[in-house]
PDB file of N, CA and C in Angstrom:
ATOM      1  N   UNK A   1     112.123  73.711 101.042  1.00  0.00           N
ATOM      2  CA  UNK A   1     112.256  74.792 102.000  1.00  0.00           C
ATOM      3  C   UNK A   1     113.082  74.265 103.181  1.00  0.00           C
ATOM      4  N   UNK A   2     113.839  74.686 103.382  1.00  0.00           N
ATOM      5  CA  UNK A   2     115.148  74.325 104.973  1.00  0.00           C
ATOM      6  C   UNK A   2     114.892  74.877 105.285  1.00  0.00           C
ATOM      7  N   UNK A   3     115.043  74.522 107.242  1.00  0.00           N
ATOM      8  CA  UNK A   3     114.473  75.283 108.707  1.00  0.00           C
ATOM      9  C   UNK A   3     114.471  76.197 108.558  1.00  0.00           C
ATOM     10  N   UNK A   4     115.738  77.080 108.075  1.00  0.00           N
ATOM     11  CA  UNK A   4     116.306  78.655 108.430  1.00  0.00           C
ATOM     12  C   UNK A   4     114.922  79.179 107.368  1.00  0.00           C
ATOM     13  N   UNK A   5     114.249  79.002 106.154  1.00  0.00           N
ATOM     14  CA  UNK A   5     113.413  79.453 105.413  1.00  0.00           C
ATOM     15  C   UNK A   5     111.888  79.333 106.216  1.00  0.00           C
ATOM     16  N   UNK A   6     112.224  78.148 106.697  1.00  0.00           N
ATOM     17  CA  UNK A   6     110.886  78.080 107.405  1.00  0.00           C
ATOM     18  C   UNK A   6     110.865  78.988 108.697  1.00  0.00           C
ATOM     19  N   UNK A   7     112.092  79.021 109.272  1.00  0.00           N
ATOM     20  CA  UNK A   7     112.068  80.049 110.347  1.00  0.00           C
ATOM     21  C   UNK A   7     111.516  81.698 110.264  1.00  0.00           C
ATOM     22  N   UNK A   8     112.612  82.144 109.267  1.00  0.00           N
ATOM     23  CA  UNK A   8     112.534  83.598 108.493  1.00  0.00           C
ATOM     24  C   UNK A   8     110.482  83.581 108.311  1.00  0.00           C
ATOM     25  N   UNK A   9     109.937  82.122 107.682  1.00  0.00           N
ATOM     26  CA  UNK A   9     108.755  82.795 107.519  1.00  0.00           C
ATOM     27  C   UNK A   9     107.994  82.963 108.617  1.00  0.00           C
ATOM     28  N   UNK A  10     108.225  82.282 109.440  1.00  0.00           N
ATOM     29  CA  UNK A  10     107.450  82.038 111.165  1.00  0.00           C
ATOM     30  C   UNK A  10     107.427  83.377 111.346  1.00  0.00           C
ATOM     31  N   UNK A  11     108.619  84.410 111.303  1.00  0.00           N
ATOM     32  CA  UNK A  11     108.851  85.618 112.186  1.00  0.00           C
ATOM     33  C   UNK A  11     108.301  86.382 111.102  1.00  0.00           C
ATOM     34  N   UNK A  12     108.273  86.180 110.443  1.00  0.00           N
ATOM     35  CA  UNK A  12     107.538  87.178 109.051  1.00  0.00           C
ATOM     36  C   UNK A  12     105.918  87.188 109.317  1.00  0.00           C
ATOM     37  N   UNK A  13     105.344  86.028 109.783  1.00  0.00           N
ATOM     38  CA  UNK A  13     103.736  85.921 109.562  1.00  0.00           C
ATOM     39  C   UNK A  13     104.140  87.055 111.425  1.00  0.00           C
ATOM     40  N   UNK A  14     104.938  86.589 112.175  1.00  0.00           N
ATOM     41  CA  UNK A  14     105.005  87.114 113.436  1.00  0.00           C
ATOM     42  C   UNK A  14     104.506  88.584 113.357  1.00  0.00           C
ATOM     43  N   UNK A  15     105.424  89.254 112.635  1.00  0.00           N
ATOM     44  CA  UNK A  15     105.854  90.257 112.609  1.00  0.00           C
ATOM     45  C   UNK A  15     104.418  91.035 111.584  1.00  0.00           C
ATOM     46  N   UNK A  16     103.646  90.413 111.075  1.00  0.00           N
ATOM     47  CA  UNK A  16     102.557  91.129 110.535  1.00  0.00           C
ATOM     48  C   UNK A  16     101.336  90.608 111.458  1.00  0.00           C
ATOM     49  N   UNK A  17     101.041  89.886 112.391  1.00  0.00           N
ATOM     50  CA  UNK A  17     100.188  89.937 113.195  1.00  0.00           C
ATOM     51  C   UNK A  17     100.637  90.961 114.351  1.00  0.00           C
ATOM     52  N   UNK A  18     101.865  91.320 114.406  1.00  0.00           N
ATOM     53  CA  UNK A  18     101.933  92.570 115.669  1.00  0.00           C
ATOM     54  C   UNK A  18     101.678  94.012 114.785  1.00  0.00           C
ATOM     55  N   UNK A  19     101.821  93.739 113.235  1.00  0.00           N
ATOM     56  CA  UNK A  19     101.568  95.019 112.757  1.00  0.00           C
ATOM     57  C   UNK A  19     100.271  94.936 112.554  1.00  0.00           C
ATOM     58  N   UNK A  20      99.527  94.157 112.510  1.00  0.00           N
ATOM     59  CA  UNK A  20      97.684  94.083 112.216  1.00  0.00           C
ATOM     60  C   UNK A  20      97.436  94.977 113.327  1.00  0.00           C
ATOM     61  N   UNK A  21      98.008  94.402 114.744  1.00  0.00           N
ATOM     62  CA  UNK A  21      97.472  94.818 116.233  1.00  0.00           C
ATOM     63  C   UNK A  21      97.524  95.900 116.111  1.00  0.00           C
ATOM     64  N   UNK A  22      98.576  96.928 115.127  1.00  0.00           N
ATOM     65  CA  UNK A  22      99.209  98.069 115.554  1.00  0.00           C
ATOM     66  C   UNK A  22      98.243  99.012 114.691  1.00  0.00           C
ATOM     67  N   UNK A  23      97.620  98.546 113.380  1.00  0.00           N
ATOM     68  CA  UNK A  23      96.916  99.260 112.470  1.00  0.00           C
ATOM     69  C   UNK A  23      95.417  99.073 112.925  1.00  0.00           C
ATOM     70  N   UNK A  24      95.484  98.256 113.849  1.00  0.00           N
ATOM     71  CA  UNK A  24      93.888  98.557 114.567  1.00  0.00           C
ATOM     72  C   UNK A  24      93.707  99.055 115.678  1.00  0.00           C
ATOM     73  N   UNK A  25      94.826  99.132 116.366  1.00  0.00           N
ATOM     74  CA  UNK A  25      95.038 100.272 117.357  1.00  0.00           C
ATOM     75  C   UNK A  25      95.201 101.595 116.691  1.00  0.00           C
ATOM     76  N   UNK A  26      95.443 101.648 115.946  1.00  0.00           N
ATOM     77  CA  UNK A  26      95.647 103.401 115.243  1.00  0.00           C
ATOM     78  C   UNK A  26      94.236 103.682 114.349  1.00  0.00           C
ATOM     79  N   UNK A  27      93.050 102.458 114.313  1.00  0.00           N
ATOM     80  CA  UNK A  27      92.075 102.326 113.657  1.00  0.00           C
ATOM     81  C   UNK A  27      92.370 102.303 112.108  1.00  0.00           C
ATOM     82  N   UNK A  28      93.225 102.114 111.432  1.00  0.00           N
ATOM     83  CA  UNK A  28      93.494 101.638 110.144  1.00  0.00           C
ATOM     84  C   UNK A  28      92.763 100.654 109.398  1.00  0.00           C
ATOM     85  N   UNK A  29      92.330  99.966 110.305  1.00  0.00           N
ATOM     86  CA  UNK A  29      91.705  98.706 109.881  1.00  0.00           C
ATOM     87  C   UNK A  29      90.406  98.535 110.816  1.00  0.00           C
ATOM     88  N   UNK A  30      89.320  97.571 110.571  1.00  0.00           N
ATOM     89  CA  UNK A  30      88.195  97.740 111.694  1.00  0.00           C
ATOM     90  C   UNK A  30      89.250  95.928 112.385  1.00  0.00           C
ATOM     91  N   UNK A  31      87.995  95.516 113.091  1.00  0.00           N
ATOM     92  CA  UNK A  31      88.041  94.374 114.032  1.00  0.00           C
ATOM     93  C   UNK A  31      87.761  93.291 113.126  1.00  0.00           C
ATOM     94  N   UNK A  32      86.625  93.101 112.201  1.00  0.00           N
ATOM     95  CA  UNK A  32      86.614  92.320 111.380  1.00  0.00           C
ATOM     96  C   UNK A  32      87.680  91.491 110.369  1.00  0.00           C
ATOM     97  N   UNK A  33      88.467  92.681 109.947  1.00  0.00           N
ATOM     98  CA  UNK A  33      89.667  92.773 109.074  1.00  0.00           C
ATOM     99  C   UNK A  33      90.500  92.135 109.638  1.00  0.00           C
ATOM    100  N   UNK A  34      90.937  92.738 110.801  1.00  0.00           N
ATOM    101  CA  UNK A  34      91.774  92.177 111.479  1.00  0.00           C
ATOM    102  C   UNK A  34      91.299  90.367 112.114  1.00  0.00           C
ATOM    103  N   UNK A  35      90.829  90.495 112.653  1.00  0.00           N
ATOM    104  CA  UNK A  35      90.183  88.991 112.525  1.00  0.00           C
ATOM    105  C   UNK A  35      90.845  88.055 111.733  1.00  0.00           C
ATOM    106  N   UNK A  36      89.935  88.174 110.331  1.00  0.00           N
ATOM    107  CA  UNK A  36      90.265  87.350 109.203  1.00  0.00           C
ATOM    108  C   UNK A  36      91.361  87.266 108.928  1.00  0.00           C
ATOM    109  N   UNK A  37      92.431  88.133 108.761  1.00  0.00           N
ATOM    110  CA  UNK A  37      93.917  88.353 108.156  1.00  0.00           C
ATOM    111  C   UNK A  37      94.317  87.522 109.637  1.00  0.00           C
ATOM    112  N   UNK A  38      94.258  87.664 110.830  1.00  0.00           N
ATOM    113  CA  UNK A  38      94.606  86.946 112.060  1.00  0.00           C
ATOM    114  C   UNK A  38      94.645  85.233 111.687  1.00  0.00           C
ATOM    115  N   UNK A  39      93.326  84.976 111.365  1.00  0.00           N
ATOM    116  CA  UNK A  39      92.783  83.474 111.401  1.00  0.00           C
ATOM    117  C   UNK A  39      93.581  82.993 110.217  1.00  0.00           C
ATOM    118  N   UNK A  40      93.836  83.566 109.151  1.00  0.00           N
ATOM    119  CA  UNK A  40      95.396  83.291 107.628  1.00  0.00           C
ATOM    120  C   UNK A  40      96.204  83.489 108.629  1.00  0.00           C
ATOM    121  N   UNK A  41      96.741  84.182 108.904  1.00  0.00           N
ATOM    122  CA  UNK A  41      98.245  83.597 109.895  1.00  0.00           C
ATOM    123  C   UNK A  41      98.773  83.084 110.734  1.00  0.00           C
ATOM    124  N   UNK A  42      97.150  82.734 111.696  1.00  0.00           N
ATOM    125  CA  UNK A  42      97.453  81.673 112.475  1.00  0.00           C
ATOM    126  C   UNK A  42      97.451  80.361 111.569  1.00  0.00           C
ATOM    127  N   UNK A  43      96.728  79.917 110.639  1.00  0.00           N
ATOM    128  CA  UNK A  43      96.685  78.938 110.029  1.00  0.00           C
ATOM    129  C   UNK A  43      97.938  78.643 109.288  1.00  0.00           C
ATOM    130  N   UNK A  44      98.755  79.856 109.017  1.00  0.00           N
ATOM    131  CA  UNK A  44      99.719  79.796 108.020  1.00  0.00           C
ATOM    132  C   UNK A  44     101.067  79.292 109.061  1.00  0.00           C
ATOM    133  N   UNK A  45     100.948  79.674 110.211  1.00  0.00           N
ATOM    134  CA  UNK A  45     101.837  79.660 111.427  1.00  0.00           C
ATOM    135  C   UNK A  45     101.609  78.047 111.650  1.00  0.00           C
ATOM    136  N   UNK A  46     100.363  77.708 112.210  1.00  0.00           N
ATOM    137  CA  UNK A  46     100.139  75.661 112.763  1.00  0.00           C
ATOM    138  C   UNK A  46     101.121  75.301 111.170  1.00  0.00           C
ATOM    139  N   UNK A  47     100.542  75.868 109.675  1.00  0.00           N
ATOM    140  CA  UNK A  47     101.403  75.048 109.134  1.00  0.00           C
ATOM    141  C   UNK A  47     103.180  74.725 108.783  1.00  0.00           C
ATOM    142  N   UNK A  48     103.557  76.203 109.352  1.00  0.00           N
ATOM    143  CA  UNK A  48     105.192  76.458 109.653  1.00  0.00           C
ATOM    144  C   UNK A  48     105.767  75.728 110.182  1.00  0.00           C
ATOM    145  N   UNK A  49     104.847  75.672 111.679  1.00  0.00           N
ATOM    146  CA  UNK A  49     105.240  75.257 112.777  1.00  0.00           C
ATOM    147  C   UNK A  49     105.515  73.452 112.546  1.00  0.00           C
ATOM    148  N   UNK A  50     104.491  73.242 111.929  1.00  0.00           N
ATOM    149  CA  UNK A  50     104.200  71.268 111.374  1.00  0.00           C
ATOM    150  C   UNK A  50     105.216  71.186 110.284  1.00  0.00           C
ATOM    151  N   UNK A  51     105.441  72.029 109.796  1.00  0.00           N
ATOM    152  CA  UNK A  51     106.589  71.308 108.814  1.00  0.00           C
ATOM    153  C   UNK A  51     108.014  71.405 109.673  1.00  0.00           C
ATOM    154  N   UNK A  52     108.042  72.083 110.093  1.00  0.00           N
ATOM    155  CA  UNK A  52     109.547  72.382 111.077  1.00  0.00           C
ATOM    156  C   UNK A  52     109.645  71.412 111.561  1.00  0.00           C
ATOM    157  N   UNK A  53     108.798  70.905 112.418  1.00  0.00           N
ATOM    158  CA  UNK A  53     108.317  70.010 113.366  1.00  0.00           C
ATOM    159  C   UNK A  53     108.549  68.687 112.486  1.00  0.00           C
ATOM    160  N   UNK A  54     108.023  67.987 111.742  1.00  0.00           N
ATOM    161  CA  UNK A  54     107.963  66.728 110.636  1.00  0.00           C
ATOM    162  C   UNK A  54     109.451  67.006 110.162  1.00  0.00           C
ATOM    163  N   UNK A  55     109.940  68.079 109.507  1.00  0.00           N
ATOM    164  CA  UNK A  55     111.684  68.701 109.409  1.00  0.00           C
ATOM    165  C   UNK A  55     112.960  67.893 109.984  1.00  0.00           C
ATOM    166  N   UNK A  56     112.111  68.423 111.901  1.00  0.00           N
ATOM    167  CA  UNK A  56     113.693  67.584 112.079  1.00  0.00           C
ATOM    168  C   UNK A  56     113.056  66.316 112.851  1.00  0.00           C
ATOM    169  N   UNK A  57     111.854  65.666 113.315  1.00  0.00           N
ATOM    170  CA  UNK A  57     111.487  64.542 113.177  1.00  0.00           C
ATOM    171  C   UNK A  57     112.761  63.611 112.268  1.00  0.00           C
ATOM    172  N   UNK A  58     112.044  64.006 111.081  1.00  0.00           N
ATOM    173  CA  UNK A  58     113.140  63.311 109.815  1.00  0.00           C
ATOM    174  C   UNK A  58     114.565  62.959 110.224  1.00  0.00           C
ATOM    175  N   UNK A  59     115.149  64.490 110.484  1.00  0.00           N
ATOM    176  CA  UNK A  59     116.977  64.360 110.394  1.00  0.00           C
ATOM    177  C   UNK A  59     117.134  63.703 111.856  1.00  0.00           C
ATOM    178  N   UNK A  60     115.843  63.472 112.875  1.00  0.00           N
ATOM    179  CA  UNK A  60     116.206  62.846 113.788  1.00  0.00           C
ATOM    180  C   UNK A  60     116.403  61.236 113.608  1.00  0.00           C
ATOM    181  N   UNK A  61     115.525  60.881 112.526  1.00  0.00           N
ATOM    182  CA  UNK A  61     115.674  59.118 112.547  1.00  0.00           C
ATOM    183  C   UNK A  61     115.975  58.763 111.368  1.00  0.00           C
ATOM    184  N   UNK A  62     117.331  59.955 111.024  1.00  0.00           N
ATOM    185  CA  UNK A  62     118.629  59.685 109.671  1.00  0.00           C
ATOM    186  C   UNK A  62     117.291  59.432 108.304  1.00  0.00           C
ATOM    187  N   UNK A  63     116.326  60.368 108.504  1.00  0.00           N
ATOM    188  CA  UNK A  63     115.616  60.897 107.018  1.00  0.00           C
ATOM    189  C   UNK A  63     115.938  61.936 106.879  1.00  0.00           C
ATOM    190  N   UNK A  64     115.528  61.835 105.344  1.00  0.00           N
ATOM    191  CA  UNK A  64     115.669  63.169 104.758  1.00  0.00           C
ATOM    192  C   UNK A  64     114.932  64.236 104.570  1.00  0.00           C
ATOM    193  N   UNK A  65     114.930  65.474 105.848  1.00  0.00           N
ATOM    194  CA  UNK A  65     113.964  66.509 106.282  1.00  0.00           C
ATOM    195  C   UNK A  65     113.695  67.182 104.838  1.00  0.00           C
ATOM    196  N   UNK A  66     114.599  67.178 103.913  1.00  0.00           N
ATOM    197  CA  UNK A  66     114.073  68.433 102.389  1.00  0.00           C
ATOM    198  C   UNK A  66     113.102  67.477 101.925  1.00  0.00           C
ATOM    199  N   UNK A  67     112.386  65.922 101.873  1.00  0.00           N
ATOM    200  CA  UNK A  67     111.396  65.378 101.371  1.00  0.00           C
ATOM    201  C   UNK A  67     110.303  65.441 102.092  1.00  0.00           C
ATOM    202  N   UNK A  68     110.371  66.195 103.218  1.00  0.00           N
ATOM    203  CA  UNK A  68     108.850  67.128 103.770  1.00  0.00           C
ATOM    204  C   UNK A  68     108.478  68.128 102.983  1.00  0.00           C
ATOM    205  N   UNK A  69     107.318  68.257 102.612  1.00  0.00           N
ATOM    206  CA  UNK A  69     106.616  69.035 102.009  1.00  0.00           C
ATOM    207  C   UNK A  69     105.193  69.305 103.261  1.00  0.00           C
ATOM    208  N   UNK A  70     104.903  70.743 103.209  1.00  0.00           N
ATOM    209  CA  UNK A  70     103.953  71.323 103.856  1.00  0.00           C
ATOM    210  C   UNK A  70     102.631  70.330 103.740  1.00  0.00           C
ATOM    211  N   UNK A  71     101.931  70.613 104.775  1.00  0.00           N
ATOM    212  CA  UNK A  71     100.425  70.183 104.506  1.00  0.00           C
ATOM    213  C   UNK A  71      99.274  70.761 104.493  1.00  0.00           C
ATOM    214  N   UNK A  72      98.657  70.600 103.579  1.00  0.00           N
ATOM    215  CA  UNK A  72      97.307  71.207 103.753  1.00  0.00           C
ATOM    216  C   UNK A  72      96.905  72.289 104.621  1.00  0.00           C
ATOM    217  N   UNK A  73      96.560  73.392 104.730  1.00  0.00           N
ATOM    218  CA  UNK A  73      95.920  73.778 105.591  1.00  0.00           C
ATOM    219  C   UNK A  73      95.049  73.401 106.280  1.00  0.00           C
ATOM    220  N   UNK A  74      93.756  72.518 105.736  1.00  0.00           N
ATOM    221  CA  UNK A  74      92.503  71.468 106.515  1.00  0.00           C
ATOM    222  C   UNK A  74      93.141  70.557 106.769  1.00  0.00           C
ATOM    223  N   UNK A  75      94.470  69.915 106.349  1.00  0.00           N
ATOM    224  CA  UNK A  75      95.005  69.037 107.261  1.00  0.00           C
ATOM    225  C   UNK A  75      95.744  69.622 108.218  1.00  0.00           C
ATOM    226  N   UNK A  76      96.614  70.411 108.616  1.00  0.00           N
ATOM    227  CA  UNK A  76      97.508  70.514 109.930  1.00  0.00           C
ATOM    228  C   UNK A  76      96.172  71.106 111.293  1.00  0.00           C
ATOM    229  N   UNK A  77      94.828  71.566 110.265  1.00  0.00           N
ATOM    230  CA  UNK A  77      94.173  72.551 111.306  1.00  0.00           C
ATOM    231  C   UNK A  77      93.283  71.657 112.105  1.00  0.00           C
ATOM    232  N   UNK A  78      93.377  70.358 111.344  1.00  0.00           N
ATOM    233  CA  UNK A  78      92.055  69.200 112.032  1.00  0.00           C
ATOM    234  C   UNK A  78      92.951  68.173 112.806  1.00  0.00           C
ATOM    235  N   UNK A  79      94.125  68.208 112.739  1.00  0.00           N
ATOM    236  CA  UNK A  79      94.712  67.086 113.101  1.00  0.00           C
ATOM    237  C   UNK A  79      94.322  66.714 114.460  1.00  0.00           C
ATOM    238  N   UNK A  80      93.918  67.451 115.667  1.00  0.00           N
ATOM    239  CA  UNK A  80      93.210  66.736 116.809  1.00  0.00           C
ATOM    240  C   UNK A  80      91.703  66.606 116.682  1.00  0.00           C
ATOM    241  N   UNK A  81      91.108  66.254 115.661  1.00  0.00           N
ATOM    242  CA  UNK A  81      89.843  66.041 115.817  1.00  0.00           C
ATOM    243  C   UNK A  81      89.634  64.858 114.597  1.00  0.00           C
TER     244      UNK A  81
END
């Protein structure tokens, strides 16, 4: 996956947490729902964000950013504890 893919998905998880907001403001969905689908895209987002991040780490110290591969979800979500 290259930045620009990882980017496109950043604004993609973006762009369905402002539509969650919008289908529970119109009551489409309860609070619960929204919640859970929230807490998957924030999780899905820390892990976007960590590979981007590890990405150009890489091309900064002349590695090769395409031999990053994503991590775990229980790993990017524990990493300060």
């Amino acid at each position: 996956m290259d930045d620009k893919t990882v980017l496109g998905r950043i604004h993609g998880l973006v762009d369905e947490e402002h539509k969650l907001r919008q289908q529970l403001g119109r009551g489409e969905i309860n609070s619960d729902e929204e919640h859970a689908r929230l807490k998957e895209l924030e999780e899905a987002l820390d892990q976007c964000w960590d590979l981007l991040r590890r990405r150009r780490a890489a091309r900064e110290v002349g590695n090769d950013p395409d031999a990053e591969q994503a991590h775990s979800t229980g790993e990017v979500e524990n990493y300060l504890q």
